[in-house]
N, C-alpha and C. Protein backbone atom coordinates (compact mmCIF):
# COMPACT_ATOMS: atom_id res chain seq x y z
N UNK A 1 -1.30 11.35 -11.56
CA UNK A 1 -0.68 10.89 -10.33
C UNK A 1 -1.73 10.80 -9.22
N UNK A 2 -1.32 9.97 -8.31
CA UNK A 2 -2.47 10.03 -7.28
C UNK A 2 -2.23 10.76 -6.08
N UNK A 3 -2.87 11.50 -6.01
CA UNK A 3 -2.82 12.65 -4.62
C UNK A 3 -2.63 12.08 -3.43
N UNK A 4 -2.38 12.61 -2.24
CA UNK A 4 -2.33 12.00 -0.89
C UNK A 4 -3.61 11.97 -0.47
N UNK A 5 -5.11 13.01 -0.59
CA UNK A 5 -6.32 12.55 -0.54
C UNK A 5 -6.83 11.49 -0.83
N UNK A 6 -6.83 11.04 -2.07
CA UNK A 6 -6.74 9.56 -2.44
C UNK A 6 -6.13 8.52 -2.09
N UNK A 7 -4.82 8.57 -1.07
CA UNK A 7 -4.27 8.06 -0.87
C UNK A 7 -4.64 7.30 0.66
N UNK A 8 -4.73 8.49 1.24
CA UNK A 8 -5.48 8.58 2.65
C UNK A 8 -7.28 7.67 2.65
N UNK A 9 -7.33 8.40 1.46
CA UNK A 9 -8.79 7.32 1.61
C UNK A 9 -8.69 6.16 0.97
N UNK A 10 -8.08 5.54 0.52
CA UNK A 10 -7.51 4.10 0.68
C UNK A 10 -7.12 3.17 1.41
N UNK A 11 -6.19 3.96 2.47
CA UNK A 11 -6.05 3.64 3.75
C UNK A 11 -7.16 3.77 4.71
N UNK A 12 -7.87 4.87 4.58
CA UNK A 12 -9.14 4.46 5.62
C UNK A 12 -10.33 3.62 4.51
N UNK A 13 -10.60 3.09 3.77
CA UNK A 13 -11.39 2.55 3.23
C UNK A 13 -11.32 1.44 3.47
N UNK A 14 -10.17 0.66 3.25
CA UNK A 14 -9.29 -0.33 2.89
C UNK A 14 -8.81 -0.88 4.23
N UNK A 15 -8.92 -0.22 5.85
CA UNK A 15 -8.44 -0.44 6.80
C UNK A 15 -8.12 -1.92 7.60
N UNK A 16 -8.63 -3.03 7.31
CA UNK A 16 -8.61 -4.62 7.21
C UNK A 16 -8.36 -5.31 6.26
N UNK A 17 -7.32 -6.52 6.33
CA UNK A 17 -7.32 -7.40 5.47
C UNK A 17 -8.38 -8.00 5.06
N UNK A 18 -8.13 -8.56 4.13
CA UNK A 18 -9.10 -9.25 3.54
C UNK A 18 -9.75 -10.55 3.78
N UNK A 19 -11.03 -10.71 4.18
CA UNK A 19 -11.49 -12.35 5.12
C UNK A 19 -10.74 -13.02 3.97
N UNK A 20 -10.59 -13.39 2.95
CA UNK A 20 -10.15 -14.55 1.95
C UNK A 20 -9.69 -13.79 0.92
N UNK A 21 -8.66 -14.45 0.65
CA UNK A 21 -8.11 -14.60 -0.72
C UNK A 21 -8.68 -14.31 -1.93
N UNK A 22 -9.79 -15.02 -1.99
CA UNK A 22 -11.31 -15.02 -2.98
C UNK A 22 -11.98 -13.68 -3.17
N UNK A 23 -11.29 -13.02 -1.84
CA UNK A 23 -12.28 -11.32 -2.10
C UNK A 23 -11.59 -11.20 -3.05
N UNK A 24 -10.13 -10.80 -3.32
CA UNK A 24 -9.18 -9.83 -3.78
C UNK A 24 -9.17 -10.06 -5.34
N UNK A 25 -8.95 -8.75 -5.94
CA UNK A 25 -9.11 -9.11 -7.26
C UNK A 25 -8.36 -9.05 -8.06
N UNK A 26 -7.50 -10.53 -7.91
CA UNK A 26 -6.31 -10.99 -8.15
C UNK A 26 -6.33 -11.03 -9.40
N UNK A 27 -7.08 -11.32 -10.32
CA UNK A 27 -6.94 -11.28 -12.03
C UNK A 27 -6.39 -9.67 -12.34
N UNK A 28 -7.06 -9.12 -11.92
CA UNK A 28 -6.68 -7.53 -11.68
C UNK A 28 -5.01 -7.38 -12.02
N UNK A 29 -4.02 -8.10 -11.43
CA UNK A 29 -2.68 -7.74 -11.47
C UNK A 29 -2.09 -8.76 -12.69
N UNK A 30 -2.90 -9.44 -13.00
CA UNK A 30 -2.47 -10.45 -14.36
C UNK A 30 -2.88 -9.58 -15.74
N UNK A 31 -4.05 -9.23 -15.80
CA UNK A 31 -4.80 -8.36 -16.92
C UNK A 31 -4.16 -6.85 -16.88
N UNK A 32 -4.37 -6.16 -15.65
CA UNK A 32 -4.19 -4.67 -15.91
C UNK A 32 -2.45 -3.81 -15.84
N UNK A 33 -2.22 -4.91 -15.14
CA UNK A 33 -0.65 -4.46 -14.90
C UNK A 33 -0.19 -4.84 -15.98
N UNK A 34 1.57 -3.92 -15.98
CA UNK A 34 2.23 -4.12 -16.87
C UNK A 34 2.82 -5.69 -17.35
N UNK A 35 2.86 -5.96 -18.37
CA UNK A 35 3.71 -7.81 -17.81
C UNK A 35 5.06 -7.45 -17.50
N UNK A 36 5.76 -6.36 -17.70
CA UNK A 36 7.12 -6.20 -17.44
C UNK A 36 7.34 -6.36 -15.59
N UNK A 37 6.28 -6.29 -15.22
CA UNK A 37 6.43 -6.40 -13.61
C UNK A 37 6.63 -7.88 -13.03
N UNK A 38 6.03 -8.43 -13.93
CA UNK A 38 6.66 -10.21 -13.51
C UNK A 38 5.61 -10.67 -13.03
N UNK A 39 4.81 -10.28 -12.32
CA UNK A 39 3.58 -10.59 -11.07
C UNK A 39 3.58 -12.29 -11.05
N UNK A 40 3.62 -12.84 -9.78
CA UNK A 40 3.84 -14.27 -9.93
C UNK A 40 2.71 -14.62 -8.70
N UNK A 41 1.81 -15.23 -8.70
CA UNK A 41 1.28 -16.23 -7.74
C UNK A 41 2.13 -17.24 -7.30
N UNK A 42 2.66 -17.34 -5.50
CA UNK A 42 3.46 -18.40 -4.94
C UNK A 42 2.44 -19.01 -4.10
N UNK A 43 1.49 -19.47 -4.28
CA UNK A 43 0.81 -19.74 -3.53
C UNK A 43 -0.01 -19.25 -2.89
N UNK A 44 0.92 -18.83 -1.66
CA UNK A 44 0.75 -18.19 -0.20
C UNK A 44 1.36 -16.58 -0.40
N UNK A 45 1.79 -16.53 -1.59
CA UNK A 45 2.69 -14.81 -1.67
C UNK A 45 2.14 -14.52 -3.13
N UNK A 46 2.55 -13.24 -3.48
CA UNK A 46 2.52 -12.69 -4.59
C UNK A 46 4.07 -11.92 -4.80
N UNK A 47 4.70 -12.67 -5.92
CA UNK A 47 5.71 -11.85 -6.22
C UNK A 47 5.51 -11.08 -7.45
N UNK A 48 6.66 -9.79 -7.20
CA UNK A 48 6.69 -8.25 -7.85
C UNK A 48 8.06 -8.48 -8.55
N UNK A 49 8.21 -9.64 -9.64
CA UNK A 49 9.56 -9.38 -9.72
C UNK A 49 10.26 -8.36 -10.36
N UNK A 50 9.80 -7.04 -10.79
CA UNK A 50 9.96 -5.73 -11.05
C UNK A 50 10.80 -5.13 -10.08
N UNK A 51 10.48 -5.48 -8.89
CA UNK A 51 11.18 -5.51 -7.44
C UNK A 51 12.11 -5.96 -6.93
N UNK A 52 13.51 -5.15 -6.64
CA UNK A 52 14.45 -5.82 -6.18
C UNK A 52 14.33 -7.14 -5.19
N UNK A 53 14.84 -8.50 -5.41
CA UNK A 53 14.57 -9.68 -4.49
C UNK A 53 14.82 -9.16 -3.07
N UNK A 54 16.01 -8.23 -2.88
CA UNK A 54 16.16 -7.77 -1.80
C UNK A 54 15.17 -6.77 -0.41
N UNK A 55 14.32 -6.38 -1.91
CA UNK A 55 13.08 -5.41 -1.15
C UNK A 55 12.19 -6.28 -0.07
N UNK A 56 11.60 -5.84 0.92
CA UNK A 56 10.46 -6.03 1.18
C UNK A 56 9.29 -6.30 0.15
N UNK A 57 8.99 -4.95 -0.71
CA UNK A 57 8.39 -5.57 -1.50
C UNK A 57 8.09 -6.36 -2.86
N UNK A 58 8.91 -6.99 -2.48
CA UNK A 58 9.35 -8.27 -3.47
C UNK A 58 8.38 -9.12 -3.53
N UNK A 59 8.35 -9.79 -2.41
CA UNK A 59 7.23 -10.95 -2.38
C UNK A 59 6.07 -10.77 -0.64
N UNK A 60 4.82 -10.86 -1.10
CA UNK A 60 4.33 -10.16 -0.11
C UNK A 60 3.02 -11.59 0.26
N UNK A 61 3.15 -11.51 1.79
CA UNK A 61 1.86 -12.26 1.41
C UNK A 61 0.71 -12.23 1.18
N UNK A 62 -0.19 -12.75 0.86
CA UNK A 62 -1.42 -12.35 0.40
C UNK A 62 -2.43 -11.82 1.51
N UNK A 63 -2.51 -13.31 2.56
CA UNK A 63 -2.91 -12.86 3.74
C UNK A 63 -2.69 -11.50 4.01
N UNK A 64 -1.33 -10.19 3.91
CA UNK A 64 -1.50 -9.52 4.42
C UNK A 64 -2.04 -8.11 3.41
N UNK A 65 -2.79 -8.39 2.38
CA UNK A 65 -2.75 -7.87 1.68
C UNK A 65 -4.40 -7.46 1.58
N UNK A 66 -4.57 -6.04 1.78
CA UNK A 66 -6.49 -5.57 2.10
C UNK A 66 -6.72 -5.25 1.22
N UNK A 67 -6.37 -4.77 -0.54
CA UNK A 67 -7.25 -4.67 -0.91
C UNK A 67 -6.65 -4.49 -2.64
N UNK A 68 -6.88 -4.97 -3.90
CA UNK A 68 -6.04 -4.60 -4.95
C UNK A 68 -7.19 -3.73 -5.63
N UNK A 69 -6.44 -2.53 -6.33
CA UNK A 69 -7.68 -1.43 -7.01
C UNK A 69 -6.96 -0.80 -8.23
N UNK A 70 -7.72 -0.48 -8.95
CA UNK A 70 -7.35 -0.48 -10.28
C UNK A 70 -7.44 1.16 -10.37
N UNK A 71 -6.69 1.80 -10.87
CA UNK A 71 -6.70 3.30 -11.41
C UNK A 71 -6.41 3.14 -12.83
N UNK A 72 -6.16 4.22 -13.45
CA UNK A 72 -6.20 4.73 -14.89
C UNK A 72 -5.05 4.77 -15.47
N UNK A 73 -3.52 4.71 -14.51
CA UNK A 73 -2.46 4.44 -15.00
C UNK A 73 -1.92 3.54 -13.97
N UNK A 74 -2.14 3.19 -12.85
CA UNK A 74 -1.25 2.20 -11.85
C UNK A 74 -2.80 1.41 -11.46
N UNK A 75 -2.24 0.58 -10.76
CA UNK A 75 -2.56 -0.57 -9.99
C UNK A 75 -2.39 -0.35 -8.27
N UNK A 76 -3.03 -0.27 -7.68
CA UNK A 76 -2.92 -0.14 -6.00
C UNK A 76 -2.74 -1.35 -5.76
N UNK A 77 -1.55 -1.52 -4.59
CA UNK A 77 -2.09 -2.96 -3.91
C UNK A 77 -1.83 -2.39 -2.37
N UNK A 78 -3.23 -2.39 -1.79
CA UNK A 78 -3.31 -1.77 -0.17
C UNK A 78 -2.53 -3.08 0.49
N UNK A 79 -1.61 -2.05 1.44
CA UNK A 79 -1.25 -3.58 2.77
C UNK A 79 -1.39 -2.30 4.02
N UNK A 80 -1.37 -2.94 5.00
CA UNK A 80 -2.00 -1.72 6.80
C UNK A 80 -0.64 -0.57 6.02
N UNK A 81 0.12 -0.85 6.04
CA UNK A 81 1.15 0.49 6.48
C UNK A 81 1.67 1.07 5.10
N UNK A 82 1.26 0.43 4.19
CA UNK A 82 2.20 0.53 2.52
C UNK A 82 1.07 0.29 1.91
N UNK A 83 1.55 1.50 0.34
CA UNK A 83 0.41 1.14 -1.16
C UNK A 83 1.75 0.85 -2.02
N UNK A 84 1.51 -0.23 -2.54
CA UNK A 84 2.16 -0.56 -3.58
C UNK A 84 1.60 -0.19 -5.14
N UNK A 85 2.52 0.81 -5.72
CA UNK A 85 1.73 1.40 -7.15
C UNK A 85 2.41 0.81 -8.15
N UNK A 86 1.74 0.19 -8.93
CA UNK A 86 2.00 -0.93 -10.29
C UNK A 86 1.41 0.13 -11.39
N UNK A 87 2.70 -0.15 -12.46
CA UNK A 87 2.21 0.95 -13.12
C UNK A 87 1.29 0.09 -14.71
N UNK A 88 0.71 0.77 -15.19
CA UNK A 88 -0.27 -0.17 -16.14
C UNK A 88 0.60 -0.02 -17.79
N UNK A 89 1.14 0.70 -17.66
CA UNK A 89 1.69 1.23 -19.34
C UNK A 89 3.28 1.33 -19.23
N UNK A 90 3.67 0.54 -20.17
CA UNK A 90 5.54 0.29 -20.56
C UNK A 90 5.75 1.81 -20.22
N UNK A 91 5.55 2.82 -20.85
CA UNK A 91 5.81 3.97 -20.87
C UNK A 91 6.04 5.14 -19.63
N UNK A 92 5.28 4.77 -18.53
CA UNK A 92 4.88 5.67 -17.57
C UNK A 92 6.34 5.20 -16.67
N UNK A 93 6.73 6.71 -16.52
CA UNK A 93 7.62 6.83 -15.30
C UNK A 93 8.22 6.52 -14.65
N UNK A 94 7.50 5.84 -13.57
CA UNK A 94 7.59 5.31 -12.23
C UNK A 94 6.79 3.71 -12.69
N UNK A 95 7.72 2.89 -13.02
CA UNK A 95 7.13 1.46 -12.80
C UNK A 95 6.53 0.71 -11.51
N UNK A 96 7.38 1.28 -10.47
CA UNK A 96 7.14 0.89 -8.82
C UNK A 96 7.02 1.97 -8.11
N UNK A 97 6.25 2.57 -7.69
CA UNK A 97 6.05 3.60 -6.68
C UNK A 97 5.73 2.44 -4.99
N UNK A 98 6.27 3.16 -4.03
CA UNK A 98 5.53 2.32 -2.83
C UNK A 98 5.33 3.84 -2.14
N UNK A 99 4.39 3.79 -1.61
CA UNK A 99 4.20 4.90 -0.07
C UNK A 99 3.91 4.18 1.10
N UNK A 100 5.14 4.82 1.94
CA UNK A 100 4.96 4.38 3.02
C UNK A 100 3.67 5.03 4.12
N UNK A 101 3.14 4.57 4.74
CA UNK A 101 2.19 5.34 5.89
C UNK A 101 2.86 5.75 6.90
N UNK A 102 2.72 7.47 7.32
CA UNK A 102 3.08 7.82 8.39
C UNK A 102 3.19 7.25 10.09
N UNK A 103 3.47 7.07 10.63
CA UNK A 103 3.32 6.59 11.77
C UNK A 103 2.97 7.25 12.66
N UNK A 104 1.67 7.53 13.27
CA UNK A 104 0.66 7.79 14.11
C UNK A 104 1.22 8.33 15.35
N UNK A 105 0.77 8.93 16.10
CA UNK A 105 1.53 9.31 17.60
C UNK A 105 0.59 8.25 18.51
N UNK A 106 1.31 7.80 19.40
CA UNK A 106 0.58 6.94 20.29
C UNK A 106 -0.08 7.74 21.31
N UNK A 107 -0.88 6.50 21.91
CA UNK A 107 -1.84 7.20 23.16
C UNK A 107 -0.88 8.36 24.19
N UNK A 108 -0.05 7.14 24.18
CA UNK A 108 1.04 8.29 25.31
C UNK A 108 1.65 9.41 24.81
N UNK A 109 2.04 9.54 23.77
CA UNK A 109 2.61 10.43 22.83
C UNK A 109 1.57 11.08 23.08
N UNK A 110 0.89 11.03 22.91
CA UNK A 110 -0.89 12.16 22.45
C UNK A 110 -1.16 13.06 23.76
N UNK A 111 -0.68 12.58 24.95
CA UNK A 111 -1.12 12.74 25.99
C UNK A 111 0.02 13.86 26.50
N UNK A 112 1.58 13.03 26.41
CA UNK A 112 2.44 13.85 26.53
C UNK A 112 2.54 15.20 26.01
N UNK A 113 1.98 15.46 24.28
CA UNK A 113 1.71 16.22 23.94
C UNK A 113 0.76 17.31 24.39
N UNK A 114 -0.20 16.63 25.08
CA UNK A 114 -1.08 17.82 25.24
C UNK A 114 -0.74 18.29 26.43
N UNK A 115 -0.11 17.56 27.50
CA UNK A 115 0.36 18.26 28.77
C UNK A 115 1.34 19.13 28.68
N UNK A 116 2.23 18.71 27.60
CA UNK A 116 3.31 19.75 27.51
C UNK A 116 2.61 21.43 26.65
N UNK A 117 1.75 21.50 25.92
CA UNK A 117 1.14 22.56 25.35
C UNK A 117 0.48 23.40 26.39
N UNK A 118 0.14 22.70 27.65
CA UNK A 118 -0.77 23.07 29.04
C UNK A 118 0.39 24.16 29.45
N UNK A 119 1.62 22.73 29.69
CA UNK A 119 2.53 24.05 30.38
C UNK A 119 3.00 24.83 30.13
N UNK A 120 3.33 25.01 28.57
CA UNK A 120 3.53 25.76 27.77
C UNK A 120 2.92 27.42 27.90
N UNK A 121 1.77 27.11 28.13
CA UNK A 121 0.39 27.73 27.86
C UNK A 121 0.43 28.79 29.03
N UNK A 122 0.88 27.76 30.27
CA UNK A 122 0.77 28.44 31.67
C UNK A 122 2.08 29.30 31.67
N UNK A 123 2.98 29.02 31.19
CA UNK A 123 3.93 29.82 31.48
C UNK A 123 4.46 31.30 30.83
């Protein structure tokens, strides 16, 4: 399974889309993935038809898509806020794993926070 260390450094590795299409290593999800996942080139998208039509990640576009990476039993596909895990073997588990990315505290959040720990502090 893949740890949240690994996970995390994917996300910071991986932090930008991709200048072109041409980076990504789209044979990658034809060869290493399962075929039970459907994987479809639309052009402009990549569909997961493993994936409920209803999901988000159903059909994704490529454009938004930073980075595809290959592990030892799944398939990564980095997007900014989500890893999509493709699993490589009929057998394994979890055919679709997604993780979502936490959502960050904002500047103001950050700030609010630390003033309130001040007063905290003082009192």
């Amino acid at each position: 399974m893949i740890s949240k260390k690994v996970i995390d450094q994917l996300y910071k590795q991986y932090n930008r889309r991709a200048q072109s299409i041409d980076q990504l290593n789209i044979p990658l999800l034809f060869e290493a993935v399962n075929p039970n996942h459907g994987i479809e080139f639309d052009g402009e998208d990549l569909v997961i038809n493993s994936v409920e039509s209803d999901s988000p990640f159903h059909r994704i576009p490529m454009r938004g898509i930073h980075e595809i990476v290959e592990f030892e039993d799944v398939v990564a596909i980095v997007l900014h806020s989500s890893i999509i895990f493709l699993s490589r073997h009929a057998d394994y588990p979890h055919p679709v794993q997604v993780h979502l990315k936490p959502l960050g505290m904002t500047l103001g959040q950050k700030l609010s926070s630390f003033f309130r720990k001040g007063v905290e502090e003082c009192a």
